[in-house]
C-alpha atoms as a PDB file:
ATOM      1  CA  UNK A   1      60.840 145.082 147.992  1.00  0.00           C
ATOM      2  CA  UNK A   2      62.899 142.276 146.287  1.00  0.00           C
ATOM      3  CA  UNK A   3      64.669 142.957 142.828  1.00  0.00           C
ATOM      4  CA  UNK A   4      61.889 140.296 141.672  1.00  0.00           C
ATOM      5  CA  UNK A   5      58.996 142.533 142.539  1.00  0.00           C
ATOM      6  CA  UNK A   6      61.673 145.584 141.115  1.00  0.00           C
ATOM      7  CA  UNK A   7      61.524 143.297 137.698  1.00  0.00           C
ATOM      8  CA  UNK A   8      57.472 143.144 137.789  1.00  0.00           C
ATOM      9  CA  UNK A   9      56.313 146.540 139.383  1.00  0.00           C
ATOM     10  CA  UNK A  10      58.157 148.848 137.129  1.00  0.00           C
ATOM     11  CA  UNK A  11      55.850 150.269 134.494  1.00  0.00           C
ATOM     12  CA  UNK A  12      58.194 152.210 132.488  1.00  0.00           C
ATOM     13  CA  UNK A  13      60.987 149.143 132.273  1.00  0.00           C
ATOM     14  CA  UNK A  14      57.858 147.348 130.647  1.00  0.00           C
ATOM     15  CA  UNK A  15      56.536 149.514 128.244  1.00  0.00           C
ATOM     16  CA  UNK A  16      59.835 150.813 126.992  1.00  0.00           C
ATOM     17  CA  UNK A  17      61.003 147.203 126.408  1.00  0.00           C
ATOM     18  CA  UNK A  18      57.693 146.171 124.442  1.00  0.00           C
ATOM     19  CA  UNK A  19      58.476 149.108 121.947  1.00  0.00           C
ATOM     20  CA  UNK A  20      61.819 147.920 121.720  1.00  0.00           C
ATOM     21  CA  UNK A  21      60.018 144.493 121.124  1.00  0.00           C
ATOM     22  CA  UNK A  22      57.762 145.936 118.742  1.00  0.00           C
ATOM     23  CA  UNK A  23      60.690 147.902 116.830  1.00  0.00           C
ATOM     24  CA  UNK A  24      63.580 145.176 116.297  1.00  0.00           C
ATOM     25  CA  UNK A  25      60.342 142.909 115.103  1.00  0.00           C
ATOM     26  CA  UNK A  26      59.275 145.450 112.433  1.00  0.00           C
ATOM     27  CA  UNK A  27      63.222 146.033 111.505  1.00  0.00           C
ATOM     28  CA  UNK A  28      63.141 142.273 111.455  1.00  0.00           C
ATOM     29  CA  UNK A  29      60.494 141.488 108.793  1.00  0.00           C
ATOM     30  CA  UNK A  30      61.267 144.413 106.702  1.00  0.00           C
ATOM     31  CA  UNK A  31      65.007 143.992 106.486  1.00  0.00           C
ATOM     32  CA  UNK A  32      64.108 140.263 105.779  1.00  0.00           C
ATOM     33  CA  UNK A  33      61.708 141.063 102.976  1.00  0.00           C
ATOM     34  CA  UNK A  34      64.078 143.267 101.332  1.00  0.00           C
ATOM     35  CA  UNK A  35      66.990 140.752 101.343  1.00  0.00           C
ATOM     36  CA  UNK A  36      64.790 138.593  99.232  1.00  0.00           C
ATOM     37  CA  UNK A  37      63.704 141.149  96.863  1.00  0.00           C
ATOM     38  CA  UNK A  38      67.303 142.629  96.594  1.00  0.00           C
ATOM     39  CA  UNK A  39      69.018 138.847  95.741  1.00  0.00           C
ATOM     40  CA  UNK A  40      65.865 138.399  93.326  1.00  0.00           C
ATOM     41  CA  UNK A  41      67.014 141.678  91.717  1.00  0.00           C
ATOM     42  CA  UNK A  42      70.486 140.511  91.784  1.00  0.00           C
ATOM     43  CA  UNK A  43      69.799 137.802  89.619  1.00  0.00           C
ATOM     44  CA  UNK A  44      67.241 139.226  87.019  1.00  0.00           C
ATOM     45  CA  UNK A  45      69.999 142.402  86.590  1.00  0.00           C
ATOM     46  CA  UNK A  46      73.026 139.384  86.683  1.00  0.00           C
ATOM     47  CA  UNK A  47      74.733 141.826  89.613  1.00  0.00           C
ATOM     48  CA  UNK A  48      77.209 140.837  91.938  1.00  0.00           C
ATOM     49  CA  UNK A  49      77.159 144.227  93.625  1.00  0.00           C
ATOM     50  CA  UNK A  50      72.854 143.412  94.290  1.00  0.00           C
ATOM     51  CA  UNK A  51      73.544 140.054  95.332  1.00  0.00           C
ATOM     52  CA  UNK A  52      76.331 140.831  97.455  1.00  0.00           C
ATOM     53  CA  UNK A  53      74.567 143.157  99.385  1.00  0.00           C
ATOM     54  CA  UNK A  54      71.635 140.986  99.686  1.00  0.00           C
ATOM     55  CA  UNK A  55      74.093 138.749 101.593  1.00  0.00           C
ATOM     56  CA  UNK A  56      75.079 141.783 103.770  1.00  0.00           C
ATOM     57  CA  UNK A  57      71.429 142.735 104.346  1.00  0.00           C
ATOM     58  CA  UNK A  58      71.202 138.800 105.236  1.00  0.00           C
ATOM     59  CA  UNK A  59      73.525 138.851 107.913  1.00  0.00           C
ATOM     60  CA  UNK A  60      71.936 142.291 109.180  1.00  0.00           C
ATOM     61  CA  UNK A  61      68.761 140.063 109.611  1.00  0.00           C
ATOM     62  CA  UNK A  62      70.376 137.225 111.734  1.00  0.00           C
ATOM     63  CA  UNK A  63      72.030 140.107 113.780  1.00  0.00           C
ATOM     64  CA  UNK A  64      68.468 141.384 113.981  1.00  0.00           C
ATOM     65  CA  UNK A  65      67.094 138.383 115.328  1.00  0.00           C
ATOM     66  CA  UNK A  66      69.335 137.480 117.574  1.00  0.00           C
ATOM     67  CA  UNK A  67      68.606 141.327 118.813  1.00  0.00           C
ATOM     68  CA  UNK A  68      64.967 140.232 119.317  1.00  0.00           C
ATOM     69  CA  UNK A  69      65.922 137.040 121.078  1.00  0.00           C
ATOM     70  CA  UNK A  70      67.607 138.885 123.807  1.00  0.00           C
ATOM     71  CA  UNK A  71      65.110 141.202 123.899  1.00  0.00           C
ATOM     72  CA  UNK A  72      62.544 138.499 124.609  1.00  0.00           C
ATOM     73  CA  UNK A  73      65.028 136.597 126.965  1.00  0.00           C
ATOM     74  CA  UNK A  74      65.814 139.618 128.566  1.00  0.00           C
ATOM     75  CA  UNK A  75      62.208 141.063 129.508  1.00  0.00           C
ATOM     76  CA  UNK A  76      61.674 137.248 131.239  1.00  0.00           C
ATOM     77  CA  UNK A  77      61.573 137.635 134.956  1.00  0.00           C
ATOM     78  CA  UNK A  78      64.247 136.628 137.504  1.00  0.00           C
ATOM     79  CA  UNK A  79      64.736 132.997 138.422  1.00  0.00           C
ATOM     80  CA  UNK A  80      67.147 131.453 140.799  1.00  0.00           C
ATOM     81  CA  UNK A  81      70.526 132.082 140.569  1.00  0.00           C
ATOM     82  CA  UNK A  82      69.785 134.817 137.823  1.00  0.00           C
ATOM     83  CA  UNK A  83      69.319 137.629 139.711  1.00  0.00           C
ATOM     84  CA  UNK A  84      68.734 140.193 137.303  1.00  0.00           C
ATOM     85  CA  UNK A  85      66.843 137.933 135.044  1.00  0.00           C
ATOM     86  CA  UNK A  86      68.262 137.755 131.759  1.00  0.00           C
ATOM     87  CA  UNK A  87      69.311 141.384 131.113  1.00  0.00           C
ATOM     88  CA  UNK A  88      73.140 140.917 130.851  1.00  0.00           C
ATOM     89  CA  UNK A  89      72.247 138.558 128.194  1.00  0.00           C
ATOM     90  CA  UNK A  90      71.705 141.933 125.976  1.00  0.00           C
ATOM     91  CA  UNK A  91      75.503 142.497 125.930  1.00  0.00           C
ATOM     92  CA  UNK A  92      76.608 139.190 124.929  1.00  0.00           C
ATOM     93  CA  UNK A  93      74.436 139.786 121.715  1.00  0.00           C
ATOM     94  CA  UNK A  94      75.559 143.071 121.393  1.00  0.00           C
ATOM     95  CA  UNK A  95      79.051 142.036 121.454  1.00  0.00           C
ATOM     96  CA  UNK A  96      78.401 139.520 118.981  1.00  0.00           C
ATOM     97  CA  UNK A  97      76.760 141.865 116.731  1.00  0.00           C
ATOM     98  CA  UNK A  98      79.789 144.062 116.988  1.00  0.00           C
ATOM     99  CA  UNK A  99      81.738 141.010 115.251  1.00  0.00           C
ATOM    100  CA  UNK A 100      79.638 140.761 112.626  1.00  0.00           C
ATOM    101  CA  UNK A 101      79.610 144.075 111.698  1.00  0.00           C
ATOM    102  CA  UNK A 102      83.530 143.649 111.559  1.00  0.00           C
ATOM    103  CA  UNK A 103      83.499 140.661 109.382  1.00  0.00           C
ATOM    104  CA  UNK A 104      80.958 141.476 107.090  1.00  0.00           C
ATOM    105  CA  UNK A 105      83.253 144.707 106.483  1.00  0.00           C
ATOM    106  CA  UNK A 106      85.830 141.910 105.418  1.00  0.00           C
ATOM    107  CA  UNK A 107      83.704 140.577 103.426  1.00  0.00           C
ATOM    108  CA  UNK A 108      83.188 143.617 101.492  1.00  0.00           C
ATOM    109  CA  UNK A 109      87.118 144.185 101.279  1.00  0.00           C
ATOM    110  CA  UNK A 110      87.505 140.951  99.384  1.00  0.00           C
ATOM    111  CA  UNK A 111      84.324 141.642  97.235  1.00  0.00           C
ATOM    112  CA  UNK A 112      85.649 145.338  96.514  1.00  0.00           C
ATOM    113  CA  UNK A 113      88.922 144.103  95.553  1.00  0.00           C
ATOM    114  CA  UNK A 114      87.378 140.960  93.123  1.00  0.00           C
ATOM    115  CA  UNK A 115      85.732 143.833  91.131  1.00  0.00           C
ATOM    116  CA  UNK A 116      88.324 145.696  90.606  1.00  0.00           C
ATOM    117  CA  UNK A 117      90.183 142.986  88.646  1.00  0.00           C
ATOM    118  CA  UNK A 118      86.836 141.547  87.469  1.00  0.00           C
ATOM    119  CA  UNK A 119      84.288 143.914  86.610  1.00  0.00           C
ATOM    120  CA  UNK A 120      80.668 142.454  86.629  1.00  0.00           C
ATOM    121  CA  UNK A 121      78.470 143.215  83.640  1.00  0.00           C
ATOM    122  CA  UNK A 122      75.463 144.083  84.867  1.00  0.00           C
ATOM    123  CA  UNK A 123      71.840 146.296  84.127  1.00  0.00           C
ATOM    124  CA  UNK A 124      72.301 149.657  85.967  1.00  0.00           C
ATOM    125  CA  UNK A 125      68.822 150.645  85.333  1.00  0.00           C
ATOM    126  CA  UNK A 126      67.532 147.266  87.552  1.00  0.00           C
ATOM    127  CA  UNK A 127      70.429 148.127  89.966  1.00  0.00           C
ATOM    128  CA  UNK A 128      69.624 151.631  90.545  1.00  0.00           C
ATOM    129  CA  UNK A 129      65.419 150.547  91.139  1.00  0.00           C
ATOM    130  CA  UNK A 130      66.310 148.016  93.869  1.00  0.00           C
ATOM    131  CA  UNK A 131      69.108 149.845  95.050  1.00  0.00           C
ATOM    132  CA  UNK A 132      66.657 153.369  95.499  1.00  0.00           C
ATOM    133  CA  UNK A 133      63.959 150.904  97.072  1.00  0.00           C
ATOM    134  CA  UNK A 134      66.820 149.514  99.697  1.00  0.00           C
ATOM    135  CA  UNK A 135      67.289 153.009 100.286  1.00  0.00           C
ATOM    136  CA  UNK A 136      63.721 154.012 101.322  1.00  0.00           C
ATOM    137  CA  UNK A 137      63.264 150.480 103.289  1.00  0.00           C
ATOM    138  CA  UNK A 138      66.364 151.149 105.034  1.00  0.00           C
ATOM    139  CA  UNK A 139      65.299 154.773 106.267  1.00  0.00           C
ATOM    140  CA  UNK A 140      62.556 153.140 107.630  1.00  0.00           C
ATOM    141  CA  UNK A 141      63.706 151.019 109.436  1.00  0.00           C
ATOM    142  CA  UNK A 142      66.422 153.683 110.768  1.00  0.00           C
ATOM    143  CA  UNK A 143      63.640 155.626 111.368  1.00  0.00           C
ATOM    144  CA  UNK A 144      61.495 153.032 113.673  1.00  0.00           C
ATOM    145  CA  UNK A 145      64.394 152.463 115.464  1.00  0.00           C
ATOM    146  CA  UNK A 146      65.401 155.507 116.585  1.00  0.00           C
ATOM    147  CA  UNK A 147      61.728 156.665 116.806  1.00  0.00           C
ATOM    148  CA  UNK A 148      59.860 153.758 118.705  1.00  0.00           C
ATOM    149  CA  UNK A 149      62.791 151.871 120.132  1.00  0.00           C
ATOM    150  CA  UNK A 150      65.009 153.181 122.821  1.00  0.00           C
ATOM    151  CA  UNK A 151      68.594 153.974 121.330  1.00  0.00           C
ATOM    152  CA  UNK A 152      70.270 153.724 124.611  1.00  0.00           C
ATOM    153  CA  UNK A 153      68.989 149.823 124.865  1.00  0.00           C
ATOM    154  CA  UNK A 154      72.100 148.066 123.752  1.00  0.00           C
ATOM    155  CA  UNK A 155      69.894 145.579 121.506  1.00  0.00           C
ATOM    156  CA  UNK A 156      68.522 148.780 119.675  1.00  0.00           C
ATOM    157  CA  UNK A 157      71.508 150.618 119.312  1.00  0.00           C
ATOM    158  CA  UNK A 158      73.274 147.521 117.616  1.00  0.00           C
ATOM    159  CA  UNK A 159      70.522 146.672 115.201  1.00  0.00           C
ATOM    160  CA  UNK A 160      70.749 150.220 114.818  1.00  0.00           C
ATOM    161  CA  UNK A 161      74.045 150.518 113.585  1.00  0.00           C
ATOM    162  CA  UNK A 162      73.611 147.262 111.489  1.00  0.00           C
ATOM    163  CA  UNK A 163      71.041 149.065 109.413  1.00  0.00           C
ATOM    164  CA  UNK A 164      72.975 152.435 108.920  1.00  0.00           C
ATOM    165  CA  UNK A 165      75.650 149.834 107.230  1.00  0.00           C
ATOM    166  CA  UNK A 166      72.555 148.676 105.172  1.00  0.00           C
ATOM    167  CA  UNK A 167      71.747 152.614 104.000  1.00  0.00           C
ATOM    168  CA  UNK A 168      75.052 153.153 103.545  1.00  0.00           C
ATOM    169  CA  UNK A 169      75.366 149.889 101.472  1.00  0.00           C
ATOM    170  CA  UNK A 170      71.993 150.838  99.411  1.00  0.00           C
ATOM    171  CA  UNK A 171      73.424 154.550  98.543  1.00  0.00           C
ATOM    172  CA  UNK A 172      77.227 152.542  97.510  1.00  0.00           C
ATOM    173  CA  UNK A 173      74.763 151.318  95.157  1.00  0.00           C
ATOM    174  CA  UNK A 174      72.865 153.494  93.718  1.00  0.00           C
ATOM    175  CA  UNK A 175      75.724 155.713  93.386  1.00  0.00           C
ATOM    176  CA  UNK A 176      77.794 152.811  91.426  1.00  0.00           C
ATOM    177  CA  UNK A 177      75.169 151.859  88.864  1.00  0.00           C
ATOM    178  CA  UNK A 178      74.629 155.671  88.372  1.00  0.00           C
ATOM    179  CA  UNK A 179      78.417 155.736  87.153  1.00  0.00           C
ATOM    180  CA  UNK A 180      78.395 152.513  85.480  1.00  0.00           C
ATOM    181  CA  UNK A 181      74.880 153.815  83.107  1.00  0.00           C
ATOM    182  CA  UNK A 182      76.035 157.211  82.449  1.00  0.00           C
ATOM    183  CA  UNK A 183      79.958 157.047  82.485  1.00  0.00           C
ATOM    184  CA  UNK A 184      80.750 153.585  82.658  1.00  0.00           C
ATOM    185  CA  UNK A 185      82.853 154.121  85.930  1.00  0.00           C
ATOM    186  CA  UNK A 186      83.287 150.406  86.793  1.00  0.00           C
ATOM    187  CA  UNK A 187      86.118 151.403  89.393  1.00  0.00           C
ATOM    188  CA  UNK A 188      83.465 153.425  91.507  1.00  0.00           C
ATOM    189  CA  UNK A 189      81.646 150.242  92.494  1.00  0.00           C
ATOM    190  CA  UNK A 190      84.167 148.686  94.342  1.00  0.00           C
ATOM    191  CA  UNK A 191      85.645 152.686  95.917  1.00  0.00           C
ATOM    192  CA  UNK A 192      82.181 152.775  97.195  1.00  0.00           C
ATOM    193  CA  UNK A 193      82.398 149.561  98.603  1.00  0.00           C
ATOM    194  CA  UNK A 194      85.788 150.259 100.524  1.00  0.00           C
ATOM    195  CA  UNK A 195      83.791 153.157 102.210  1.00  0.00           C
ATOM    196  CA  UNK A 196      81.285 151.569 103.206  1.00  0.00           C
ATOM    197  CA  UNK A 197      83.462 148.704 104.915  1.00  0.00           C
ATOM    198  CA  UNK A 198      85.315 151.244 106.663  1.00  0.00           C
ATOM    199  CA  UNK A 199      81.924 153.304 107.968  1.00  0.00           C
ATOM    200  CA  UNK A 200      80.907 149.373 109.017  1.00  0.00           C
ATOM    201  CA  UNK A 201      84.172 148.976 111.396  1.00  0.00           C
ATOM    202  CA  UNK A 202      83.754 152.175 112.564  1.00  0.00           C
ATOM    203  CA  UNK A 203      79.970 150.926 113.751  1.00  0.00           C
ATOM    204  CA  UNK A 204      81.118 148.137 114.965  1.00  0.00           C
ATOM    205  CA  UNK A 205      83.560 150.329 117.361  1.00  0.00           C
ATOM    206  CA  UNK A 206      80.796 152.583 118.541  1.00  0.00           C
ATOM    207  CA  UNK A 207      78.201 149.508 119.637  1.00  0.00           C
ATOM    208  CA  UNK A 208      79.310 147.503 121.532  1.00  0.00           C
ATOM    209  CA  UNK A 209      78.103 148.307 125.407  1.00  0.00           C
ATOM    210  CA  UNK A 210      80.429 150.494 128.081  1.00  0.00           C
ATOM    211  CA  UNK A 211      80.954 148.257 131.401  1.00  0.00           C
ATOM    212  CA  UNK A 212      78.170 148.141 133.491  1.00  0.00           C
ATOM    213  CA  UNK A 213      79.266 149.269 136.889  1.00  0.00           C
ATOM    214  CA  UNK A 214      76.050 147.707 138.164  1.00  0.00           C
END
């Protein structure tokens, strides 16, 4: 048996990769929707802390798609010189996604740092809605991954760490326009934001794929 009838005869291979299909597409559209509502919420509560995550949660959906792209390209079968059809094309985006986990991270960094000298005036009580509605969206999403997609696919496990930054981002947050309503701990906002950039690099350690000794 050629690897070509391998690729098409394996029953397993196929229905593990269309859940992983069907998972990075529902992280996908939800983590898409949300971005829009959260930079929509951004403006109404004139937050830079809403708006700047919305730009995060906007780069977690381009590193989504180009998860499902490879996941699609990936489940094609073998053609020609491509031997094992277009698997090893999963680690090039995983790589990728790695990077820009790293410089959204520095992103945050420079944000953090504006609001410290700069505090934005914004409406906590908006903040804190959107923010506890990112929160639930992104559990979900956490939650279909590691549920219906296969966390040891290297597609998966990226998107996967891409929206554990998003949580993490949503609970920075929440937790900042908690301060800023009841204390008015502007400094908070942008200590929160540190964390979360370092949690991010850390992420973007822990996906990228081993070596391959196949």
């Amino acid at each position: 048996m050629t690897i070509r009838d391998d690729f098409h005869h394996d029953p397993h291979m196929r229905r593990g990769e269309r859940q992983n299909r069907r998972a990075l597409l529902a992280a996908f559209a939800l983590t898409f929707a949300f971005a829009i509502v959260e930079a929509v919420g951004g403006v109404f509560a004139d937050s830079l802390a809403l708006l700047s995550d919305a730009g995060h949660m906007a780069g977690d959906v381009l590193a989504l798609g180009l998860s499902l792209v490879a996941a699609f390209l990936s489940a094609r079968p073998p053609r020609g010189d491509y031997t094992y059809g277009y698997l090893r094309f999963e680690m090039i985006v995983s790589f990728l996604n790695g990077l820009a986990l790293v410089a959204v991270a520095a992103w945050i960094v420079v944000e953090a740092a504006q609001r410290v000298v700069h505090p934005p005036d914004v409406q906590p009580g908006i903040m804190m809605v959107v923010a506890a509605v990112g929160l639930l969206v992104n559990v979900s999403v956490a939650v279909i991954l590691g549920r219906f997609g296969d966390r040891e696919n290297l597609n998966v496990r990226s998107a996967l760490w891409h929206v554990l930054g998003d949580l993490f981002s949503s609970v920075g947050v929440l937790v900042s326009s908690a301060a800023i309503w009841l204390w008015g701990l502007h400094w908070l906002d942008p200590a929160v934001s540190a964390l979360i950039a370092l949690v991010m690099v850390w992420g973007a350690h822990a996906s990228p794929p081993k070596p391959d000794a196949s």
